[in-house]
N, C-alpha and C. Protein backbone atom coordinates (compact mmCIF):
# COMPACT_ATOMS: atom_id res chain seq x y z
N UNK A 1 0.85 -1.17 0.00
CA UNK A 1 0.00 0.00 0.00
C UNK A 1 0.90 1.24 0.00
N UNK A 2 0.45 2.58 -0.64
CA UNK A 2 1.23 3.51 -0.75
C UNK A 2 1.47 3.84 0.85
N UNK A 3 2.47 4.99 0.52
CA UNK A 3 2.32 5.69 1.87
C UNK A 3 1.20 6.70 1.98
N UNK A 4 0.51 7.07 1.22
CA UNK A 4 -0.42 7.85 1.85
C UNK A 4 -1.68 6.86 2.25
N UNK A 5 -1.81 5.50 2.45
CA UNK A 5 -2.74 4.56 2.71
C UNK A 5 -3.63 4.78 1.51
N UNK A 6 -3.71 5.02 0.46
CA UNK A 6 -4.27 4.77 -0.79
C UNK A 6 -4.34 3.19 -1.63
N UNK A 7 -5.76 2.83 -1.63
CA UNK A 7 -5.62 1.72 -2.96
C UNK A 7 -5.99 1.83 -3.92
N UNK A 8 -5.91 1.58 -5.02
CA UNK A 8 -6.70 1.18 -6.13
C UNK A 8 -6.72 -0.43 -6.35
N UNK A 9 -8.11 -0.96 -6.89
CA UNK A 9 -8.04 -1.64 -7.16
C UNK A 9 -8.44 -2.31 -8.27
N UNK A 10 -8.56 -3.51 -9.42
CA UNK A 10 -8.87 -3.30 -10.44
C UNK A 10 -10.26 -4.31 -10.76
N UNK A 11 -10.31 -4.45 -12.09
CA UNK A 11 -11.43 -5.60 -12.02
C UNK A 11 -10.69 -6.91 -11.37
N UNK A 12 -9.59 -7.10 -11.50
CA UNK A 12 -8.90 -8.82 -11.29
C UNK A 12 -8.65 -8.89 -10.08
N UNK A 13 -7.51 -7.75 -9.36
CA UNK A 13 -7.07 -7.84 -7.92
C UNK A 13 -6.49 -6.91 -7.82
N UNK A 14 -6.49 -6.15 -6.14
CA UNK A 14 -6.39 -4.89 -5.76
C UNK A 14 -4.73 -4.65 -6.19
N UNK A 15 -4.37 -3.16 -6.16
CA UNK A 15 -3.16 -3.22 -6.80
C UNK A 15 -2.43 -1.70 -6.05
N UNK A 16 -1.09 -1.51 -5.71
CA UNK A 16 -0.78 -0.24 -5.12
C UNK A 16 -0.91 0.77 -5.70
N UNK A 17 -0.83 1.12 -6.85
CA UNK A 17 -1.20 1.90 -7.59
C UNK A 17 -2.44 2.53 -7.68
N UNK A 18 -2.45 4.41 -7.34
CA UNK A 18 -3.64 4.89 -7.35
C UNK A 18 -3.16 5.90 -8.83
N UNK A 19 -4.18 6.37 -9.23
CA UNK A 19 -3.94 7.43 -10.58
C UNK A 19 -3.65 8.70 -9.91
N UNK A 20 -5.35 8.95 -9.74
CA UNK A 20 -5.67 10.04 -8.77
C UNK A 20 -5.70 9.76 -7.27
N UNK A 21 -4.31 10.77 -6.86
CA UNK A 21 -3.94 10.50 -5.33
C UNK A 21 -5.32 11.61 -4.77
N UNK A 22 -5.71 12.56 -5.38
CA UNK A 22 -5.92 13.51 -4.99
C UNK A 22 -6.93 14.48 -5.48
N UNK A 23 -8.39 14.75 -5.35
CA UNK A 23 -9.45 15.28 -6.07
C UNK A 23 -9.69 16.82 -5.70
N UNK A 24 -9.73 17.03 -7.17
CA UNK A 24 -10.01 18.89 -6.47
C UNK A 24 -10.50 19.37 -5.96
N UNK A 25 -10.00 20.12 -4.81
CA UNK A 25 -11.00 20.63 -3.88
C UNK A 25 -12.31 21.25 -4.26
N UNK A 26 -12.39 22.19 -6.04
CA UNK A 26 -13.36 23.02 -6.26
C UNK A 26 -14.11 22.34 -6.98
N UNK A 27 -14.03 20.80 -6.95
CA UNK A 27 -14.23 19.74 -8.22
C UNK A 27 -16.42 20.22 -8.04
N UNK A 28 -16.99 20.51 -8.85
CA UNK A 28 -18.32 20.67 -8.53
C UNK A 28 -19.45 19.28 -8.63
N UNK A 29 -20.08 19.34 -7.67
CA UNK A 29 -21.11 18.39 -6.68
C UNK A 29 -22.03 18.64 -6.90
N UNK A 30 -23.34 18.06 -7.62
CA UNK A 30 -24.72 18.69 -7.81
C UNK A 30 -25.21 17.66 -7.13
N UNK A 31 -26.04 17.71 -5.60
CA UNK A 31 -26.82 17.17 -5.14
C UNK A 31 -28.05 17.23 -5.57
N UNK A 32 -28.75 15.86 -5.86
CA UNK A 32 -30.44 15.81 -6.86
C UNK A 32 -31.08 16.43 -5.83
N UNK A 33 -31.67 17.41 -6.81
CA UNK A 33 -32.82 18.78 -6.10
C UNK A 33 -32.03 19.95 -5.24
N UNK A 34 -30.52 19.95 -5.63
CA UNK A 34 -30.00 20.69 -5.32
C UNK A 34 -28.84 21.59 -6.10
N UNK A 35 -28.02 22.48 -5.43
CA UNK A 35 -26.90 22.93 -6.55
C UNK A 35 -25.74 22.57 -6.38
N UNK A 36 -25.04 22.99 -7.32
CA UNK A 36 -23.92 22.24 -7.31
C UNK A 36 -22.83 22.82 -6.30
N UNK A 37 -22.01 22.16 -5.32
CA UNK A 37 -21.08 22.40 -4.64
C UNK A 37 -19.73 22.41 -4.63
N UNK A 38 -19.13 22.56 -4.18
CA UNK A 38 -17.11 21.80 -4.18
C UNK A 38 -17.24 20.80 -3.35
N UNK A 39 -16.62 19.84 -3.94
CA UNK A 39 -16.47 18.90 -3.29
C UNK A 39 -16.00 18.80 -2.04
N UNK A 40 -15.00 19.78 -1.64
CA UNK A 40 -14.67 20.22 -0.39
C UNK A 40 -15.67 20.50 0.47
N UNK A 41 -16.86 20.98 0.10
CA UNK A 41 -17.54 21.26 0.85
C UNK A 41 -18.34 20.04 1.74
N UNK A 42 -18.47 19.00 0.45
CA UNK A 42 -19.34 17.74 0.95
C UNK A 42 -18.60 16.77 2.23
N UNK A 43 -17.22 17.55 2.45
CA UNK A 43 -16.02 16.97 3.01
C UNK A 43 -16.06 17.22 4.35
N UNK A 44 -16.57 18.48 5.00
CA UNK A 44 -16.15 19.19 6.05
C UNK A 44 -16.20 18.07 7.14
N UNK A 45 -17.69 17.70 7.19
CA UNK A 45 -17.50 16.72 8.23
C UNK A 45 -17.58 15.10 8.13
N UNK A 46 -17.87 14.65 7.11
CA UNK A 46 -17.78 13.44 6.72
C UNK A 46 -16.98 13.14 5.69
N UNK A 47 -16.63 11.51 5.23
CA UNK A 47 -15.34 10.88 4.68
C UNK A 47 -16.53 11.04 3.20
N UNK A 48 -16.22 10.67 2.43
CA UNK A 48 -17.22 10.24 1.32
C UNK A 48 -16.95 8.61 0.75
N UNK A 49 -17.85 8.26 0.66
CA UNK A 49 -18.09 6.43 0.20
C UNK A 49 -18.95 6.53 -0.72
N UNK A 50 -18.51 6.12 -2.20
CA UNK A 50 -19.75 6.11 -3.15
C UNK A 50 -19.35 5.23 -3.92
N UNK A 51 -20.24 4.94 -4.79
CA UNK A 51 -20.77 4.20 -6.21
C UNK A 51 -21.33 5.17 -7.21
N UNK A 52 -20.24 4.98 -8.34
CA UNK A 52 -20.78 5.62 -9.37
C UNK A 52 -21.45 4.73 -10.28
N UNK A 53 -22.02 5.16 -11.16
CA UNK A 53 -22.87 4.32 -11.85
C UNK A 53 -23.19 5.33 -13.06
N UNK A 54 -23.45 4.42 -14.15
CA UNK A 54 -23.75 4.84 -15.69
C UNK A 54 -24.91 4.53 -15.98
N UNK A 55 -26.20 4.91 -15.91
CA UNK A 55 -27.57 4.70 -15.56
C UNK A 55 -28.02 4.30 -17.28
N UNK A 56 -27.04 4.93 -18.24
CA UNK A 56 -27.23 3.68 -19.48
C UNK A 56 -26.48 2.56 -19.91
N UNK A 57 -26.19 2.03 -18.87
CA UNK A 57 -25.52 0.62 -19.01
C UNK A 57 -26.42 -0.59 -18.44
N UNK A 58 -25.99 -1.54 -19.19
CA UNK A 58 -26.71 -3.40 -18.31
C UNK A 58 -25.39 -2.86 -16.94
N UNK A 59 -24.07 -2.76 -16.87
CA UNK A 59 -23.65 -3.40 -16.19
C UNK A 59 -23.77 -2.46 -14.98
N UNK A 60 -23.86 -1.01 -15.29
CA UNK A 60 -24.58 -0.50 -13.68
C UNK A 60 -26.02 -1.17 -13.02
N UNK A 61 -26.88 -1.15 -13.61
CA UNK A 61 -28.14 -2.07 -13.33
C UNK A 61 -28.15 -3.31 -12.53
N UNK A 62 -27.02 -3.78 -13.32
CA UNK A 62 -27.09 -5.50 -12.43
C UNK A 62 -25.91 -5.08 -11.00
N UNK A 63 -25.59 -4.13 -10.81
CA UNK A 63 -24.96 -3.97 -9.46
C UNK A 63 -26.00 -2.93 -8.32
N UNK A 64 -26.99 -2.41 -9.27
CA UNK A 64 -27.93 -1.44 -7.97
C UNK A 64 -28.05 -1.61 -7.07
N UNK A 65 -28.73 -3.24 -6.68
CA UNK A 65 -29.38 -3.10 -4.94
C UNK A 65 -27.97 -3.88 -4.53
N UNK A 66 -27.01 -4.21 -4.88
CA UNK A 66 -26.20 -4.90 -4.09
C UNK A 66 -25.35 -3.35 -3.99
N UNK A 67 -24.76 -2.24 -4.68
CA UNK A 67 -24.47 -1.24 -4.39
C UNK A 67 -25.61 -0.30 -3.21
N UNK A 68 -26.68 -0.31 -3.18
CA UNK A 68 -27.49 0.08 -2.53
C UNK A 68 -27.36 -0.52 -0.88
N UNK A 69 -27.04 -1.79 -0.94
CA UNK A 69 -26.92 -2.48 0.11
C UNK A 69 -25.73 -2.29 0.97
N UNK A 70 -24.74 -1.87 -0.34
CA UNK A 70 -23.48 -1.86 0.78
C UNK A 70 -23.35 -0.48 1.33
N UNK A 71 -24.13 -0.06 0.52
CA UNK A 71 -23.93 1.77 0.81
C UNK A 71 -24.73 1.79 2.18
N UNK A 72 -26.02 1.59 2.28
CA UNK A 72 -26.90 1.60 3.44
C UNK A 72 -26.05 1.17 4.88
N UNK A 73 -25.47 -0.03 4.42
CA UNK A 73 -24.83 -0.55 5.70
C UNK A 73 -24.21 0.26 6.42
N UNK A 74 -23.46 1.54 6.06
CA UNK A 74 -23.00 2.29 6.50
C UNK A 74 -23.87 3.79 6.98
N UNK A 75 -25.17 3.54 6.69
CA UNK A 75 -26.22 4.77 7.63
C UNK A 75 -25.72 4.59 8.66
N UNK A 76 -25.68 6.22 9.58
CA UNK A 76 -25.46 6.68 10.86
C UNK A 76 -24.25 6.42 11.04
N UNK A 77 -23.55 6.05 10.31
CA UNK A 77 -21.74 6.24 10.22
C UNK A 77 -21.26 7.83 10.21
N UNK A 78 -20.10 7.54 10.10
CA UNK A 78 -19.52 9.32 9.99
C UNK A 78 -18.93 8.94 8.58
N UNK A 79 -19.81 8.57 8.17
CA UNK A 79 -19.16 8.55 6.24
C UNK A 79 -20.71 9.03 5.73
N UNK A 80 -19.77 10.05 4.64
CA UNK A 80 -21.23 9.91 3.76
C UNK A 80 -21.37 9.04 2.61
N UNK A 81 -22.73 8.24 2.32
CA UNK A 81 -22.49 7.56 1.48
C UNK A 81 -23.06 8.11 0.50
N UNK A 82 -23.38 7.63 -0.66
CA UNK A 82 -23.98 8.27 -2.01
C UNK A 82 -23.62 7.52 -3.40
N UNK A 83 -24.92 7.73 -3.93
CA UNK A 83 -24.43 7.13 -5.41
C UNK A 83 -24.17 8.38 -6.33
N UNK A 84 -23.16 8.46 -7.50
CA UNK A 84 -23.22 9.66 -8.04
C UNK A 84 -23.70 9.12 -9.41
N UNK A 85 -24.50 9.76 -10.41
CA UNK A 85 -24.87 9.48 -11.63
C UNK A 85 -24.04 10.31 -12.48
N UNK A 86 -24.28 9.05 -13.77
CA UNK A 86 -23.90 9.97 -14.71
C UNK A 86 -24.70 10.26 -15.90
N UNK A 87 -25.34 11.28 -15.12
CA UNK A 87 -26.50 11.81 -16.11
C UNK A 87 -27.21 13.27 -15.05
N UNK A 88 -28.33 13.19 -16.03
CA UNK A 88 -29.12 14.30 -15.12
C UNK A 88 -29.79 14.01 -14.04
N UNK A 89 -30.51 15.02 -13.48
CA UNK A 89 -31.46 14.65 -12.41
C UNK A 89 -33.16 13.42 -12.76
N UNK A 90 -33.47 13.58 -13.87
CA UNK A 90 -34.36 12.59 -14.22
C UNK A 90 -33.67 11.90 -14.93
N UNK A 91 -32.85 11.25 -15.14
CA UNK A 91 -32.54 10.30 -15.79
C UNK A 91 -31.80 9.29 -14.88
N UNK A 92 -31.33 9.86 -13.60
CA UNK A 92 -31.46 9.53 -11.94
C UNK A 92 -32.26 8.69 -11.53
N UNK A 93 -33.55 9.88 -11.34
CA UNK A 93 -34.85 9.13 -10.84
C UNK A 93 -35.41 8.34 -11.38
N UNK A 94 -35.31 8.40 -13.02
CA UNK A 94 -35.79 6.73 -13.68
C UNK A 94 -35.23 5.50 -13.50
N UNK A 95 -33.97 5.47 -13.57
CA UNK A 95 -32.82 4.57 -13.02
C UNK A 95 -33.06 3.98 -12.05
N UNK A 96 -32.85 5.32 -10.69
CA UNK A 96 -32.69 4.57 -9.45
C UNK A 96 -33.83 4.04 -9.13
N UNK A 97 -35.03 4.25 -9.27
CA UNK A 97 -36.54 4.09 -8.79
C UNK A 97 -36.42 4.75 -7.23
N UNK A 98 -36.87 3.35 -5.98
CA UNK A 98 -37.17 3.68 -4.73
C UNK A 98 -35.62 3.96 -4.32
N UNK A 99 -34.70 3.35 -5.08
CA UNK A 99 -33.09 3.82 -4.47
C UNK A 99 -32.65 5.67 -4.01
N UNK A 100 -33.70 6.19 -5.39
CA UNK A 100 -33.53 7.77 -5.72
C UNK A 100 -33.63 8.34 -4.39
N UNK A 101 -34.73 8.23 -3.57
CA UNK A 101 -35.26 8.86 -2.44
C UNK A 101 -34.96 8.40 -1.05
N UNK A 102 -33.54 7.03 -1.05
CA UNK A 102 -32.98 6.39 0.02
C UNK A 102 -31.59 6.38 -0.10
N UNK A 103 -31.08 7.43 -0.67
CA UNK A 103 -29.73 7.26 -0.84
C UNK A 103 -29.72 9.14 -1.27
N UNK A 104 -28.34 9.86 -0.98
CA UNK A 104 -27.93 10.59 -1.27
C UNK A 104 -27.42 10.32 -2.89
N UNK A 105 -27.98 11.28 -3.58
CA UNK A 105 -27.70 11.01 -5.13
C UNK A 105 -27.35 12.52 -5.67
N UNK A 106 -25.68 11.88 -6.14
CA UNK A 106 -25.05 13.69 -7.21
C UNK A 106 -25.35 13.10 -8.18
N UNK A 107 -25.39 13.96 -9.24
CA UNK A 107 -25.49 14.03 -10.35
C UNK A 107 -24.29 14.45 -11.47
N UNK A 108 -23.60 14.15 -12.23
CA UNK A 108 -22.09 14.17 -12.74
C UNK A 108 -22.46 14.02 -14.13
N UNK A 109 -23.82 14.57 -15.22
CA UNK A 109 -23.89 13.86 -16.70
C UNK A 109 -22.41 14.43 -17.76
N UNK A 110 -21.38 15.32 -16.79
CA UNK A 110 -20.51 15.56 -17.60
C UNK A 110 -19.68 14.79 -17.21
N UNK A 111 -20.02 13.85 -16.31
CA UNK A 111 -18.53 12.91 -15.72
C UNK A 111 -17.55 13.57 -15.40
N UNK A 112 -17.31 14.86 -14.77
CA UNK A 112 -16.25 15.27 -13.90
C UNK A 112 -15.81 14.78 -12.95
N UNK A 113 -16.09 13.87 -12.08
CA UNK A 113 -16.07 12.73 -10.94
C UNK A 113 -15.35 12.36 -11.58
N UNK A 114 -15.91 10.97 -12.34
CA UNK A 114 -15.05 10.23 -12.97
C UNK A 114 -13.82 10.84 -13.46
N UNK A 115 -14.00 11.88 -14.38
CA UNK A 115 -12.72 12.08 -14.82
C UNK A 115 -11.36 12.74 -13.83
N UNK A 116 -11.83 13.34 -12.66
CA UNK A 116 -10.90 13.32 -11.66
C UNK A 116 -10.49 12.53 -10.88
N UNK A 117 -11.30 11.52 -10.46
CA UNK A 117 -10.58 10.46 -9.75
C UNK A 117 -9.86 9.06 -11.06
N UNK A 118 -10.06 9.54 -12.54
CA UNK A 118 -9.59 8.92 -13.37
C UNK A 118 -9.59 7.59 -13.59
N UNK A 119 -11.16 7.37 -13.19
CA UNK A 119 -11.99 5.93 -13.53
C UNK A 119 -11.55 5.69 -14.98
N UNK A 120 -11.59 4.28 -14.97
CA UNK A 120 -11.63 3.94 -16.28
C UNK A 120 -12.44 3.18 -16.35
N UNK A 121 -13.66 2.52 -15.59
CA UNK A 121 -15.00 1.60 -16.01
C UNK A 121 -15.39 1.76 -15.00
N UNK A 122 -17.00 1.60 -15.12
CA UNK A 122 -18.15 2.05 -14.39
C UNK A 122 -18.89 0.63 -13.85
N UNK A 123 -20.02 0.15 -13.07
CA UNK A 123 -19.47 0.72 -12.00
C UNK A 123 -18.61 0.96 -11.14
N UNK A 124 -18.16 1.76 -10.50
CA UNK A 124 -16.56 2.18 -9.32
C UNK A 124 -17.46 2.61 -8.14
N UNK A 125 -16.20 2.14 -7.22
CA UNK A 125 -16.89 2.08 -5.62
C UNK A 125 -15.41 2.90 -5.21
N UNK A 126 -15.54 4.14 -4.35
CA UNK A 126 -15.03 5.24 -4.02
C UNK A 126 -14.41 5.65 -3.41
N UNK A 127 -13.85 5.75 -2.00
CA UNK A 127 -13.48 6.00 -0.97
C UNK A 127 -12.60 7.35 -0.92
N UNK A 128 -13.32 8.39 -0.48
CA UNK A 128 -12.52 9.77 -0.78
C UNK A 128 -12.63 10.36 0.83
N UNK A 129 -11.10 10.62 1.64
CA UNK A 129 -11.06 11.65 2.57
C UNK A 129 -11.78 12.85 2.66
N UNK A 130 -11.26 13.21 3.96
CA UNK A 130 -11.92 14.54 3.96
C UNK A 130 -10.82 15.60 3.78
N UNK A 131 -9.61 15.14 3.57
CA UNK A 131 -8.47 15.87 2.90
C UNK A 131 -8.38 15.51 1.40
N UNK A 132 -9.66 15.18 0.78
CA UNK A 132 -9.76 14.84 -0.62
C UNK A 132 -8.97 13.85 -1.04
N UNK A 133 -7.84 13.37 -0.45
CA UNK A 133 -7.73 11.57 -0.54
C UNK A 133 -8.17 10.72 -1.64
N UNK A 134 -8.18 10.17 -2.82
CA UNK A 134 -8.62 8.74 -2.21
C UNK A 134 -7.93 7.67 -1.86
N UNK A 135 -8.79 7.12 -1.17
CA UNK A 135 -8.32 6.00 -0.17
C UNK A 135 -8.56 4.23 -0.42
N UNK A 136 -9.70 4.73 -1.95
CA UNK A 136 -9.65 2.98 -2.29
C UNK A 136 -10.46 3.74 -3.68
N UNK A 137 -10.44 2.86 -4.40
CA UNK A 137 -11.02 3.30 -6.00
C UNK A 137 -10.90 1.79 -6.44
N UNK A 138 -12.32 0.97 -7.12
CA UNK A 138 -12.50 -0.37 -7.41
C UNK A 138 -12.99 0.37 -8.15
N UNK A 139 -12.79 -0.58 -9.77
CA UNK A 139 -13.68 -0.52 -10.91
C UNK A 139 -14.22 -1.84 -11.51
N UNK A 140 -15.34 -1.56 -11.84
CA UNK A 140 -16.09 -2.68 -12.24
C UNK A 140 -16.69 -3.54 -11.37
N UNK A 141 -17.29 -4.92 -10.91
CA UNK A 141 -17.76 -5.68 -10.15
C UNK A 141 -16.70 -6.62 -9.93
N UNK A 142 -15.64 -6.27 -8.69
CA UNK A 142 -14.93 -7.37 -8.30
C UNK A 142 -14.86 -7.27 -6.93
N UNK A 143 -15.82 -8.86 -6.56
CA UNK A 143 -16.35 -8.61 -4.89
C UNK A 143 -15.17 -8.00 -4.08
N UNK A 144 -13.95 -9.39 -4.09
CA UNK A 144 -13.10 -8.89 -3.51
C UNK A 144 -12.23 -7.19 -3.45
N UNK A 145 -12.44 -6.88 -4.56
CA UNK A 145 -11.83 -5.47 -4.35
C UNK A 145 -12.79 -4.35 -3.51
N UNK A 146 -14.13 -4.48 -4.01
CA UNK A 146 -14.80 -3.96 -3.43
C UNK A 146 -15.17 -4.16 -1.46
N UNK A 147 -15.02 -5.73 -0.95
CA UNK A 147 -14.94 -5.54 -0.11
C UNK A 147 -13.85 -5.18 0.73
N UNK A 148 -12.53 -5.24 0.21
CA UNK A 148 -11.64 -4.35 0.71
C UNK A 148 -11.84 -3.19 1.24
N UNK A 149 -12.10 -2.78 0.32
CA UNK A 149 -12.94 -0.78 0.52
C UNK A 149 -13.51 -0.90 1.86
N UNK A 150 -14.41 -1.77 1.85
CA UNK A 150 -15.28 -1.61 2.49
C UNK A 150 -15.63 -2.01 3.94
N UNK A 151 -14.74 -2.68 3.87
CA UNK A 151 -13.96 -2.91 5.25
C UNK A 151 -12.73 -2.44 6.23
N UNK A 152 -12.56 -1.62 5.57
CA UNK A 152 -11.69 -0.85 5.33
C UNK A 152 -11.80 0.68 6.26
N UNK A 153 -13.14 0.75 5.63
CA UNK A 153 -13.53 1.82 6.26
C UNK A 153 -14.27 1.58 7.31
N UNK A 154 -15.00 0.41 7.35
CA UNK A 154 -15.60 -0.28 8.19
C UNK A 154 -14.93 -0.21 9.77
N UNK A 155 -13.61 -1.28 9.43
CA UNK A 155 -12.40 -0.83 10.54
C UNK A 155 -12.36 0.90 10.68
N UNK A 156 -12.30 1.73 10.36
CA UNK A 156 -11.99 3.21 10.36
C UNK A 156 -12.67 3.75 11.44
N UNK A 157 -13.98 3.53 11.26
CA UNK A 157 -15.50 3.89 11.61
C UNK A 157 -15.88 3.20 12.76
N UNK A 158 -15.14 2.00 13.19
CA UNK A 158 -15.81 1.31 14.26
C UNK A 158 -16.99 1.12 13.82
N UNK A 159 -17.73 -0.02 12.67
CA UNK A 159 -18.62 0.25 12.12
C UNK A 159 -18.95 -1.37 11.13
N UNK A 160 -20.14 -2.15 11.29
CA UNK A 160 -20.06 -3.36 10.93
C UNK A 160 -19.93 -3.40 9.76
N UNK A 161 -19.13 -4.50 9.49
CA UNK A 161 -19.23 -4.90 7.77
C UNK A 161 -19.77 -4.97 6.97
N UNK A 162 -19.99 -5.02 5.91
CA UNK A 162 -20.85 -5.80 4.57
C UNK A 162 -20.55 -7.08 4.15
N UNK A 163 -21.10 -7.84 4.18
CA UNK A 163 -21.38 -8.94 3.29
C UNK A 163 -21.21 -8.79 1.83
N UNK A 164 -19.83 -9.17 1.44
CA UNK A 164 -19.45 -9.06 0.00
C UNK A 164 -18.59 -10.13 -0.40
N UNK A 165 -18.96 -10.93 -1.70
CA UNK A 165 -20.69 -10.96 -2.57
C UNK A 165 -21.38 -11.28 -1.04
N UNK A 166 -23.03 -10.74 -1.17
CA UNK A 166 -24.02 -11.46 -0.82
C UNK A 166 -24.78 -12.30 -1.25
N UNK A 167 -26.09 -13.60 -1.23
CA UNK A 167 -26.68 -13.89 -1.92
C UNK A 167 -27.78 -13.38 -2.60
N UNK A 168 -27.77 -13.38 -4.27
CA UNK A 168 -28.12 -12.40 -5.28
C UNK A 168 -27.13 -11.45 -5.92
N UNK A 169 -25.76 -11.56 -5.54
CA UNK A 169 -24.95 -10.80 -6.09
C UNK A 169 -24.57 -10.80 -7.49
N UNK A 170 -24.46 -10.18 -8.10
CA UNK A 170 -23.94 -10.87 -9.97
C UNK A 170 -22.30 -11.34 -9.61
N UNK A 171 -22.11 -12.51 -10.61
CA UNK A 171 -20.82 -12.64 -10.66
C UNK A 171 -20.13 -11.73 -10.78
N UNK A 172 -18.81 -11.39 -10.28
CA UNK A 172 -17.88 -10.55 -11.38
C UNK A 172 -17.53 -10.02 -12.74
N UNK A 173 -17.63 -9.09 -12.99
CA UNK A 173 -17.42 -8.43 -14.52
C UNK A 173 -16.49 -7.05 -14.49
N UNK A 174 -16.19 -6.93 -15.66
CA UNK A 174 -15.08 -5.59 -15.59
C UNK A 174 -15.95 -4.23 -15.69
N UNK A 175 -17.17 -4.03 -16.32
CA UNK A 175 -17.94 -2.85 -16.13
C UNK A 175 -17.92 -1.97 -17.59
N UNK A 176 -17.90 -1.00 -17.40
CA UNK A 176 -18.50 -0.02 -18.83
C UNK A 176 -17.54 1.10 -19.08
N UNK A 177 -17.55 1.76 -19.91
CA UNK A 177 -16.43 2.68 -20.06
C UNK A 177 -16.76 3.82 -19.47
N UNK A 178 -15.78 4.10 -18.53
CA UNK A 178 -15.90 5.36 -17.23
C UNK A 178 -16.61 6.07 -17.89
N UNK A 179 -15.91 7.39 -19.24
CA UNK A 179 -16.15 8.38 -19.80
C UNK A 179 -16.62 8.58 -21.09
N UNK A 180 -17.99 7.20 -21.17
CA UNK A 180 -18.85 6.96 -22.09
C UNK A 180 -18.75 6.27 -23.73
């Protein structure tokens, strides 16, 4: 692991190598039904934990409620969790359905996210400080990388695990192209 405790990890197996050590502070945040922020701001008091997702892909779809699931696990944590889209605000709410209104949801249809933390396939599971960090970056559906993350922070948080895979999980796959 680096020295700044950074992972990345890939579709196959986690790896020391991060791209982006480091996300811009003024990077802009559009919370659905809201405006857009700096990312710094979403920072002040919580870590950020997300799932991005490409709301026109099969392969974001077949990861929703198991992304939904791992995200939840972490309510009343000192992380925020969230899915970020990449699209607009209704093209969100068609996607996510009942997810839309149980989860903190940004909105990114220019993929600035992605392109700063320098995803290269969708879906990616997140892990960003509150010194803008990141601290784990998985792309695509690979349980194991993903539960790394996620335990990860889990340990951090004093804060129970996830179950990763659970039963109903999709097998493993590499995912969709980050930046469309």
């Amino acid at each position: 692991m680096p020295a700044d405790g950074a992972i990345r990890a890939g579709a196959a197996v986690p790896c020391d190598a991060v791209a982006a050590s480091e996300l811009p502070a003024e990077l802009p945040m559009t919370a659905a039904g809201g405006e857009a922020r700096p990312l710094s701001e979403w920072l002040i008091n919580f870590q950020m934990l997300a799932v991005v997702l490409d709301p026109y892909t099969y392969e974001s779809s077949w990861i929703l409620d198991t992304a939904g699931r791992i995200l939840t696990n972490f309510t009343g944590s000192s992380v925020r969790t969230s899915l970020v889209m990449t699209c607009d605000e209704d093209g969100a709410k068609e996607f996510l359905g009942p997810w839309f209104d149980k989860m903190m949801v940004f909105v990114d249809p220019d993929r600035t996210f992605a392109r700063a933390a320098e995803l290269e396939s969708l879906p990616a599971f997140v892990h960003v400080r509150q010194n803008l960090r990141l601290a784990g970056v998985a792309e695509g559906w690979e349980p194991a990388a993903w539960r790394t993350i996620a335990h990860e922070v889990a340990e951090e948080r004093h804060w129970s695990r996830p179950i990763i895979p659970a039963g109903g999980d999709p097998i493993p796959y590499e995912g969709s192209p980050a930046l469309g």
